[in-house]
N, C-alpha and C. Protein backbone atom coordinates (compact mmCIF):
# COMPACT_ATOMS: atom_id res chain seq x y z
N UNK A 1 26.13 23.86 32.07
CA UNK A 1 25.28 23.64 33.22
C UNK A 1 26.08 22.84 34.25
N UNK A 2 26.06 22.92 35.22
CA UNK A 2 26.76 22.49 36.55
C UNK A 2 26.18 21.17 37.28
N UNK A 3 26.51 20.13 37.67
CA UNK A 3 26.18 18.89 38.02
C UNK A 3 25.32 19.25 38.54
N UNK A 4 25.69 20.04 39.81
CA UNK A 4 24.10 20.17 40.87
C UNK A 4 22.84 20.51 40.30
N UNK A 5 22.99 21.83 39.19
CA UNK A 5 21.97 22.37 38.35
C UNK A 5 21.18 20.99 37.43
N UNK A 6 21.87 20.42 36.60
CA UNK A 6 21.31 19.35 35.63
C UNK A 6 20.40 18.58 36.57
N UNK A 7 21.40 18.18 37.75
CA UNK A 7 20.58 17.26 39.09
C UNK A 7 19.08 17.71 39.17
N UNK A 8 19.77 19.24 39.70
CA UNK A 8 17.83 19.55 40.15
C UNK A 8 17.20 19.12 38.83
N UNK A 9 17.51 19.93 37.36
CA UNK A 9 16.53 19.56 36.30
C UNK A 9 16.09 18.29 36.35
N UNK A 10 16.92 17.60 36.16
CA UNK A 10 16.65 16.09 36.17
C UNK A 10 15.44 15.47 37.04
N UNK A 11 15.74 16.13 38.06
CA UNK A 11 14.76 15.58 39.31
C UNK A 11 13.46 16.53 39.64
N UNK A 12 13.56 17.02 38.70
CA UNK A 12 12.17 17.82 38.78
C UNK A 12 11.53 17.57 37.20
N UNK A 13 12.17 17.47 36.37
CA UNK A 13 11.24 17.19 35.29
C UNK A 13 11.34 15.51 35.11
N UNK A 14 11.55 14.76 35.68
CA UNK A 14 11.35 13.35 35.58
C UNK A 14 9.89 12.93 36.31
N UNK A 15 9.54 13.89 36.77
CA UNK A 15 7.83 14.08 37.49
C UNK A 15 6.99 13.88 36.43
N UNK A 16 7.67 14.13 35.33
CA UNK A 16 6.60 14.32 34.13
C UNK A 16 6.50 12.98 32.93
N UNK A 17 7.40 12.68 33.28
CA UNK A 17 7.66 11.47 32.53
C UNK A 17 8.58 10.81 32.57
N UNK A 18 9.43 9.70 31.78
CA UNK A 18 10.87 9.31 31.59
C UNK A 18 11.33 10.28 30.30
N UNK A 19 12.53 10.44 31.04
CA UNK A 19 13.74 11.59 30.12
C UNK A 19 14.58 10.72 29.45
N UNK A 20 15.05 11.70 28.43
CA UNK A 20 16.06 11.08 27.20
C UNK A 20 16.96 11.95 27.23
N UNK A 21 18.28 12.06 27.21
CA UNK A 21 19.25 12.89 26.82
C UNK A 21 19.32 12.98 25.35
N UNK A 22 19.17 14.00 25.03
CA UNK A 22 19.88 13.95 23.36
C UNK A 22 20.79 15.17 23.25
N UNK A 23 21.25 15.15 21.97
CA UNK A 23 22.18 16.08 21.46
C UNK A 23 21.24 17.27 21.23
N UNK A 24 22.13 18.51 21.56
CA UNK A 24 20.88 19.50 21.10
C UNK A 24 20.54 19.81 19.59
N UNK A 25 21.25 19.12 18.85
CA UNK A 25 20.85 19.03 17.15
C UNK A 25 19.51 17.75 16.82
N UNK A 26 19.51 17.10 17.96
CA UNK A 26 18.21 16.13 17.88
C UNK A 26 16.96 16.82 18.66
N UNK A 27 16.91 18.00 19.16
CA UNK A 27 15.69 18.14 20.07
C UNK A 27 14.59 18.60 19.31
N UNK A 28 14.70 19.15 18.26
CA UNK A 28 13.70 19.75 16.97
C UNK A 28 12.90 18.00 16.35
N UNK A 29 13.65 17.35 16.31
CA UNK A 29 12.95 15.81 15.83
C UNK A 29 12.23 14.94 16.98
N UNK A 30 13.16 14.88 18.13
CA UNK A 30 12.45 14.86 19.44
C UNK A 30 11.20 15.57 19.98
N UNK A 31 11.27 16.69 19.00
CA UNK A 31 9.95 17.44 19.57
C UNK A 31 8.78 17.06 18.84
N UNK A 32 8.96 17.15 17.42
CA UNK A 32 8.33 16.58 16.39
C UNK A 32 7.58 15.17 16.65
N UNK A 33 8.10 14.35 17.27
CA UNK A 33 7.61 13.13 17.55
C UNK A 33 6.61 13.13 19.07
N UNK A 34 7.15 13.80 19.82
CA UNK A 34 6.79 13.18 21.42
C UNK A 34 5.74 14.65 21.60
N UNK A 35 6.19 15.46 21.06
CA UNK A 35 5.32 17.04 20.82
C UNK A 35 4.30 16.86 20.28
N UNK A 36 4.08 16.62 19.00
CA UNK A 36 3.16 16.20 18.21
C UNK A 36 2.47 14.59 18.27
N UNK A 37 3.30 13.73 18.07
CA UNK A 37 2.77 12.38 18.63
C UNK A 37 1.81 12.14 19.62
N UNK A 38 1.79 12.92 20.58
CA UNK A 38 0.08 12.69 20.92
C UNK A 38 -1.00 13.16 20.51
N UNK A 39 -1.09 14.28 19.27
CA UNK A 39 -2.63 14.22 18.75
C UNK A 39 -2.74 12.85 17.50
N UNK A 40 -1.35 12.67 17.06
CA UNK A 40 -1.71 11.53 15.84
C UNK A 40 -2.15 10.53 16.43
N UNK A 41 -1.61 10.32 18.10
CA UNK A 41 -2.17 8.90 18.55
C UNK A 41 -3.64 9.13 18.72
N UNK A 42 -4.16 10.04 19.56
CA UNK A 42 -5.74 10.63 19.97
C UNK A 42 -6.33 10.13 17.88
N UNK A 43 -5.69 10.86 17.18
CA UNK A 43 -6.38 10.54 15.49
C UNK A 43 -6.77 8.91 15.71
N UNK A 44 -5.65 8.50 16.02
CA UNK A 44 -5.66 6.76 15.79
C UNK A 44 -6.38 6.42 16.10
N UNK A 45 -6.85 6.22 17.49
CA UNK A 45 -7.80 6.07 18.58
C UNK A 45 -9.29 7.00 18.21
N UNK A 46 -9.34 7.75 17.35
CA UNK A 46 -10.79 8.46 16.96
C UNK A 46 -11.18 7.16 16.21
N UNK A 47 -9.71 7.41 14.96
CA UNK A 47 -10.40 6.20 13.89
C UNK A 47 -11.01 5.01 14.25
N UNK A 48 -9.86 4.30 15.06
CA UNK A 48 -10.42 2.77 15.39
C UNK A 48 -11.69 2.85 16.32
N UNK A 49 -12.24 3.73 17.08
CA UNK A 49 -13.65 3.69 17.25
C UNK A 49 -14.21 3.67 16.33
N UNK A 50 -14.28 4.82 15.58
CA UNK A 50 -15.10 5.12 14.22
C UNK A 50 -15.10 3.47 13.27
N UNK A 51 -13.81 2.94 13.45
CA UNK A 51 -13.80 1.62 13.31
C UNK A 51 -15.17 0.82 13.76
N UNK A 52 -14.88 0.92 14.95
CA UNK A 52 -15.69 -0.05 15.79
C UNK A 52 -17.34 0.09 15.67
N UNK A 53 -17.71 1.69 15.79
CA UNK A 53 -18.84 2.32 15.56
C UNK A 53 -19.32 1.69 14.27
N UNK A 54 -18.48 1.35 13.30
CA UNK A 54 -19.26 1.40 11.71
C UNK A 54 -19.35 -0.40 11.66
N UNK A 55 -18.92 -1.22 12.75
CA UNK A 55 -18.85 -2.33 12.51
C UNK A 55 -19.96 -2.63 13.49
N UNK A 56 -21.02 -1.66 14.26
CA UNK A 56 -22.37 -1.87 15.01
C UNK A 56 -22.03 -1.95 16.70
N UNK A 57 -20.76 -1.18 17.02
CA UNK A 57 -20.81 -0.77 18.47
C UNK A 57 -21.33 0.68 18.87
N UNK A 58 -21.65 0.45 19.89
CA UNK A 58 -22.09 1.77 20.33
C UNK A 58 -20.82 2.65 20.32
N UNK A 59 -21.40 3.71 20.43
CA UNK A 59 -20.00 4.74 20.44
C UNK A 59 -19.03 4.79 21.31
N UNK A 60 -20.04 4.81 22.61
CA UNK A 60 -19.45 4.86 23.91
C UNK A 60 -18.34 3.80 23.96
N UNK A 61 -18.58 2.72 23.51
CA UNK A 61 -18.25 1.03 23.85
C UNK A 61 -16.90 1.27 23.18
N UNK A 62 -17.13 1.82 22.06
CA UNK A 62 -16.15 1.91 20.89
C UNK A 62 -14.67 2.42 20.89
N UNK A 63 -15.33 3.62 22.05
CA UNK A 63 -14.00 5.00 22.14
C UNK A 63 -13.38 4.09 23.68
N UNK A 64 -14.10 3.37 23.88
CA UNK A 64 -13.28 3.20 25.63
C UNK A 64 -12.51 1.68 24.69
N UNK A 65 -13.18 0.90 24.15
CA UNK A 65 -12.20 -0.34 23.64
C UNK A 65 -11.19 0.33 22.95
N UNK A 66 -11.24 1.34 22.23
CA UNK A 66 -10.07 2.01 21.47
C UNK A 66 -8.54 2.42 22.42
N UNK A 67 -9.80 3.16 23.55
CA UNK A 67 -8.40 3.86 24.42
C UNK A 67 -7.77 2.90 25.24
N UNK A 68 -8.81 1.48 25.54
CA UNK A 68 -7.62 0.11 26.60
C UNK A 68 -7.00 -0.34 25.76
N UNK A 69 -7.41 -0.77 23.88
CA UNK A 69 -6.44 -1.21 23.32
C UNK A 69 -5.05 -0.48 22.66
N UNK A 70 -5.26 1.16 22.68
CA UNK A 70 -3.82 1.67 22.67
C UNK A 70 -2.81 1.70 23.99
N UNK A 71 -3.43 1.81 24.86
CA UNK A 71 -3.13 2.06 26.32
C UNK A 71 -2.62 0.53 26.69
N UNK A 72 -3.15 -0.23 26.63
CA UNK A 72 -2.87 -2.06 26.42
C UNK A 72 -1.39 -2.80 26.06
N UNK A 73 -1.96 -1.73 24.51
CA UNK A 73 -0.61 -1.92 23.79
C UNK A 73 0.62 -1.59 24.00
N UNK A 74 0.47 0.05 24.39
CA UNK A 74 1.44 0.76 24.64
C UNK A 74 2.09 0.49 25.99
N UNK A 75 1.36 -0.14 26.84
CA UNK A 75 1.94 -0.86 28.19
C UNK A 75 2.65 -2.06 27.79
N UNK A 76 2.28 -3.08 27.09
CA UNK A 76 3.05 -4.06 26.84
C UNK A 76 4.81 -3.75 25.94
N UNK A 77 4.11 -2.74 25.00
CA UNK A 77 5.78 -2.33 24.45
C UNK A 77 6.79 -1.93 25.48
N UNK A 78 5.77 -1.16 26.88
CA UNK A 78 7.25 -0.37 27.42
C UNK A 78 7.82 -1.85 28.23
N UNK A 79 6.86 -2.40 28.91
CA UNK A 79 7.26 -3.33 29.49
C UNK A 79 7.89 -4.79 28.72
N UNK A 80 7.86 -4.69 27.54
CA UNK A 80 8.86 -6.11 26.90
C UNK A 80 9.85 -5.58 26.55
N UNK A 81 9.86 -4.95 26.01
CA UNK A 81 10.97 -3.62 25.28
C UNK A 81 11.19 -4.41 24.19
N UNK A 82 10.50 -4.87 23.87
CA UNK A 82 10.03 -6.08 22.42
C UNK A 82 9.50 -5.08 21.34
N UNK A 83 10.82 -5.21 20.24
CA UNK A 83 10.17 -4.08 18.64
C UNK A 83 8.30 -4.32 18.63
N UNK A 84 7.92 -3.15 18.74
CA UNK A 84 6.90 -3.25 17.79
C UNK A 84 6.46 -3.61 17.05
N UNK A 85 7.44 -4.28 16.07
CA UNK A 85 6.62 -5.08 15.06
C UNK A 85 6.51 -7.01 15.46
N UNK A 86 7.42 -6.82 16.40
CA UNK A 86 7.72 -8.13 17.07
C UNK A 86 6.48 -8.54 17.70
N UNK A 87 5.77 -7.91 18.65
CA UNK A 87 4.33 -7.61 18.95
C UNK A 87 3.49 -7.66 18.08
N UNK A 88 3.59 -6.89 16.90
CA UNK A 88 2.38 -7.20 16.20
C UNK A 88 2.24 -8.44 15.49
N UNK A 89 3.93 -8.95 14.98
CA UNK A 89 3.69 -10.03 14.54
C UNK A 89 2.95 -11.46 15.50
N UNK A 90 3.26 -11.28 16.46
CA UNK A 90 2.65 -12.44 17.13
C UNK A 90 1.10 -12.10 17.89
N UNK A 91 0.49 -11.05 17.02
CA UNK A 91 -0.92 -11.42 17.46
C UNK A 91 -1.63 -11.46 16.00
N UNK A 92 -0.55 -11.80 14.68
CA UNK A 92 -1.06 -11.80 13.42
C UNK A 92 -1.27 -13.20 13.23
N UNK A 93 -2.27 -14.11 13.49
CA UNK A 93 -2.12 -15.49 13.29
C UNK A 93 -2.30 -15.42 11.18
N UNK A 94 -1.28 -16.50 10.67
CA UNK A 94 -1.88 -16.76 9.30
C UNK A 94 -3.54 -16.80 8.86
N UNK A 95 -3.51 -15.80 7.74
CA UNK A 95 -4.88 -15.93 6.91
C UNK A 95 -5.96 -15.45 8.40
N UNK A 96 -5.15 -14.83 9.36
CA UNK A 96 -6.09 -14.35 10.32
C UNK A 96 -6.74 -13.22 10.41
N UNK A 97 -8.01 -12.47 10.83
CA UNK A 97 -8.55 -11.18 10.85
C UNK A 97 -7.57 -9.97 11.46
N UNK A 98 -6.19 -9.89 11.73
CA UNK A 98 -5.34 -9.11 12.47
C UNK A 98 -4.56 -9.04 11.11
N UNK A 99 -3.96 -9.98 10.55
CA UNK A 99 -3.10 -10.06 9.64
C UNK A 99 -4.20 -9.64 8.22
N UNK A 100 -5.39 -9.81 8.40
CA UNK A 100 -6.05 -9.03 7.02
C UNK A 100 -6.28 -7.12 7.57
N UNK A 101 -6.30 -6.80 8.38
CA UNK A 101 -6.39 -5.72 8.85
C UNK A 101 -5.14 -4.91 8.58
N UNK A 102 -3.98 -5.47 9.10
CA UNK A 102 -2.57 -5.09 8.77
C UNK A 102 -2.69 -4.89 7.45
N UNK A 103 -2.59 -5.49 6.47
CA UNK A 103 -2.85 -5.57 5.24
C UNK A 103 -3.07 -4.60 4.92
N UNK A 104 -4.69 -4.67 5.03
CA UNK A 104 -5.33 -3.20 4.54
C UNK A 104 -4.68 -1.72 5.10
N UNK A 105 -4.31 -1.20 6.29
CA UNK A 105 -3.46 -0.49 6.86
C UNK A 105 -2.03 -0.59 5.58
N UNK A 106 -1.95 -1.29 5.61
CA UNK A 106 -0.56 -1.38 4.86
C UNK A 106 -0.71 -0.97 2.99
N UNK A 107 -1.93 -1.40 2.52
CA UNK A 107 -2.67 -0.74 1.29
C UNK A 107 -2.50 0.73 1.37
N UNK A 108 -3.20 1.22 2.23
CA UNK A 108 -3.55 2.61 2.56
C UNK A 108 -2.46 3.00 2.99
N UNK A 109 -1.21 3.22 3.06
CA UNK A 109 0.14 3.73 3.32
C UNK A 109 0.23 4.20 5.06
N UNK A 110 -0.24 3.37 5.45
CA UNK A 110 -0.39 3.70 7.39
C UNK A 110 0.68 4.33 7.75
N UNK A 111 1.58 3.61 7.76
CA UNK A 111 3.33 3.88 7.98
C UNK A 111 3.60 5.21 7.21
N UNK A 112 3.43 5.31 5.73
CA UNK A 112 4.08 6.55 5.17
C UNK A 112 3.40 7.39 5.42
N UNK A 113 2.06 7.66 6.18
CA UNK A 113 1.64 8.57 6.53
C UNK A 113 1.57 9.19 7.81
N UNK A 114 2.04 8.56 8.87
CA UNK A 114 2.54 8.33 9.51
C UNK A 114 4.13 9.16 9.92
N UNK A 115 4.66 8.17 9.28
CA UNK A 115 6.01 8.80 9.14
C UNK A 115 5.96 10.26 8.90
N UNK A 116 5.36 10.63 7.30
CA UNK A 116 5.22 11.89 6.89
C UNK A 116 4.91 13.06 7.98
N UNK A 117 3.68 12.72 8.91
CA UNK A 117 3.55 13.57 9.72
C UNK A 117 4.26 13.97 11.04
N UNK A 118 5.34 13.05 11.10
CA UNK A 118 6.51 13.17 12.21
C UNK A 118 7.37 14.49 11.35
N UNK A 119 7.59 13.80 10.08
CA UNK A 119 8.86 14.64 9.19
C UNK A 119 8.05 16.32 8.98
N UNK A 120 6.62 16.01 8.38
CA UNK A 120 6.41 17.50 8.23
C UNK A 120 6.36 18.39 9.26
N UNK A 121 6.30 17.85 11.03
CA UNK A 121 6.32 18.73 12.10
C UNK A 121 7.54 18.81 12.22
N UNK A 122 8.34 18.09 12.00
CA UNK A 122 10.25 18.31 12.64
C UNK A 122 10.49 19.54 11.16
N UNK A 123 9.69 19.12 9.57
CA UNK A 123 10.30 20.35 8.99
C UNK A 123 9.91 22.05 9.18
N UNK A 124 8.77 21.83 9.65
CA UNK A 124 7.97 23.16 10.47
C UNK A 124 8.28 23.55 11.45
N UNK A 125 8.94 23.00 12.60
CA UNK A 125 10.00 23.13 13.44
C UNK A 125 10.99 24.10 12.97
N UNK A 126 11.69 23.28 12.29
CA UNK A 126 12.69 23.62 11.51
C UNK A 126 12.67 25.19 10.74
N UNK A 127 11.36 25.54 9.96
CA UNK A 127 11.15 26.78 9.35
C UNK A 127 10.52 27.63 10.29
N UNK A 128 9.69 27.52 11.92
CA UNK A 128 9.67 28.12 13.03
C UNK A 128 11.03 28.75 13.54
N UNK A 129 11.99 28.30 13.47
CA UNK A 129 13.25 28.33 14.67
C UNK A 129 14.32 29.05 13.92
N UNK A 130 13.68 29.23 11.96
CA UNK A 130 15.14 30.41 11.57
C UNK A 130 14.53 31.42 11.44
């Protein structure tokens, strides 16, 4: 591809978001994540209403506190550029209701399931594309 060519790409699909260069042996895992990664987040955000709902909020109340506190969150990560877990640790006070929540998340394999569903779309990818 030719400087000028990449240029235009560049400057026309940066409309859509912030771009990443990768290798083209990473774009199948790249896709997997940023492709798929927004219905697992929308899951997240069902649950923690459904959260909220079963703890005596209205529904309505429930799904909009869900979507400012991912949206919240996810603004503060881009803007500290502070690990994620660096963040979570400092809104886990000791023996606190954040740090018993983590917990339980962490019982229930949050992360490995999680993870899993990044890996099983990059391996379905993967069995799509031969």
């Amino acid at each position: 591809m030719s400087d000028a060519a990449r240029g235009d790409f560049l400057a026309v699909m940066s409309c859509a978001g912030r771009l990443c260069e990768l290798p083209e042996k990473q774009i199948d895992a790249a896709g997997a994540l940023s492709g798929c990664g927004p219905a697992f987040v929308y899951m997240f955000i069902d649950a923690l209403a459904d959260g909220g709902v079963a703890a005596g909020l209205a529904r309505s109340v429930a799904r909009e506190a869900a979507v400012q506190t991912v949206f919240g969150s996810a603004a503060l990560a881009r803007e500290t550029g502070k690990h994620p877990g660096e963040l979570k640790d400092a809104v886990c006070s000791p023996g606190g209701t954040t740090i018993e929540g983590v917990r339980t998340l962490e019982e229930r394999a949050f992360r490995a399931a999680v993870t899993d569903a990044v890996i099983a779309a990059y391996e379905k990818t993967a069995k799509l594309s031969h």
